[in-house]
Protein backbone atom coordinates (compact mmCIF):
# COMPACT_ATOMS: atom_id res chain seq x y z
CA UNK A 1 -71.69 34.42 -76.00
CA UNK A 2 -71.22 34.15 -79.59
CA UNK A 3 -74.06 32.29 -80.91
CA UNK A 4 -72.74 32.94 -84.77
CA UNK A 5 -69.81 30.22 -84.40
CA UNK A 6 -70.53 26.68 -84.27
CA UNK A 7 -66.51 26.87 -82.97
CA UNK A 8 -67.84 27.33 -79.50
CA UNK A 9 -68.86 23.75 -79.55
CA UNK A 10 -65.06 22.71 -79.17
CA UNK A 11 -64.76 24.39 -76.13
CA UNK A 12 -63.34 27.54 -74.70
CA UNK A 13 -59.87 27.35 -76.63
CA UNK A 14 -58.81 25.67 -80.05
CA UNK A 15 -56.77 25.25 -82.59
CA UNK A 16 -57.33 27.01 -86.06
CA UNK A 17 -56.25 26.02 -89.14
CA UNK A 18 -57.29 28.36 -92.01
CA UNK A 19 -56.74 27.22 -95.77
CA UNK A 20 -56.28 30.31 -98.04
CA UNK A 21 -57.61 30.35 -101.64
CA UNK A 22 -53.48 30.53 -102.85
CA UNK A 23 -52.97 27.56 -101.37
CA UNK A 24 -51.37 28.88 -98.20
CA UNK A 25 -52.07 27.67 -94.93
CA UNK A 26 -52.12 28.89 -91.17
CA UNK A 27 -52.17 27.36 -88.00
CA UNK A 28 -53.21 29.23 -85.16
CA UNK A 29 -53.58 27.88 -81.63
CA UNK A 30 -55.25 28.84 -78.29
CA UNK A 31 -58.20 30.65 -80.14
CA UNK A 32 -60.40 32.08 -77.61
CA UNK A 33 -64.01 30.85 -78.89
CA UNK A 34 -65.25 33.56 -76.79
CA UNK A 35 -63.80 36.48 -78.59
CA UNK A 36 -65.14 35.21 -82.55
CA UNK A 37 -66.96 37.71 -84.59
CA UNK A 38 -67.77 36.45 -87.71
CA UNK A 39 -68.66 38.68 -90.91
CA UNK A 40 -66.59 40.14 -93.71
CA UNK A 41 -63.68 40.11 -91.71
CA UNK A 42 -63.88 37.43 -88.96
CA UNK A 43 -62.11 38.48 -85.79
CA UNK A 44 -60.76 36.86 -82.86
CA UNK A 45 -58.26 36.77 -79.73
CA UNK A 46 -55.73 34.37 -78.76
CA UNK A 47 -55.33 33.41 -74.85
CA UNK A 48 -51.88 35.50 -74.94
CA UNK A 49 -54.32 38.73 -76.47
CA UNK A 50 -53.13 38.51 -79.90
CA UNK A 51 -56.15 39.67 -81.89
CA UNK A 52 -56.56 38.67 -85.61
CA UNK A 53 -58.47 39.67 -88.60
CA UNK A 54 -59.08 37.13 -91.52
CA UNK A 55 -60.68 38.38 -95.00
CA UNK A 56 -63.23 35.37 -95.65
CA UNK A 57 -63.02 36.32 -99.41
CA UNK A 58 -60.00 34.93 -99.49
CA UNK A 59 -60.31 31.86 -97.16
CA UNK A 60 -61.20 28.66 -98.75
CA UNK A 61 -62.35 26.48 -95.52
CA UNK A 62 -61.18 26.41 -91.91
CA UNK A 63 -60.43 22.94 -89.69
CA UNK A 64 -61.11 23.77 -85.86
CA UNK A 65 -59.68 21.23 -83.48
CA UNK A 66 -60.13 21.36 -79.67
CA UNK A 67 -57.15 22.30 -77.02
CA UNK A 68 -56.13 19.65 -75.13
């Protein structure tokens, strides 16, 4: 268990939506809470295995909603 992400609190699968520092925006769904590693690159899996990499320095702030 990842006790570094308060994104485990939603439950075992969410939504992600991560607002860039450009101005950009990304929407990512079916995050596995599970999988989060936070640090200078957060990491995480998707239920379907994707696996992503964000560079914080460059994320502004990050909405987490829960999967229905």
């Amino acid at each position: 268990m990842n006790l570094l992400s308060s994104a485990n609190k939603q439950g075992r699968f969410v939504t992600k939506i991560i607002h860039f520092i450009d101005g950009h925006r990304k929407t990512i769904h079916k995050v596995d809470t599970h999988s989060i590693e936070e640090g200078k690159y957060t990491k995480f899996k998707t239920k379907d295995g994707r696996l992503f990499l964000i560079n914080e320095k460059n994320v502004l702030m990050v909405e987490i909603f829960k999967e229905n």
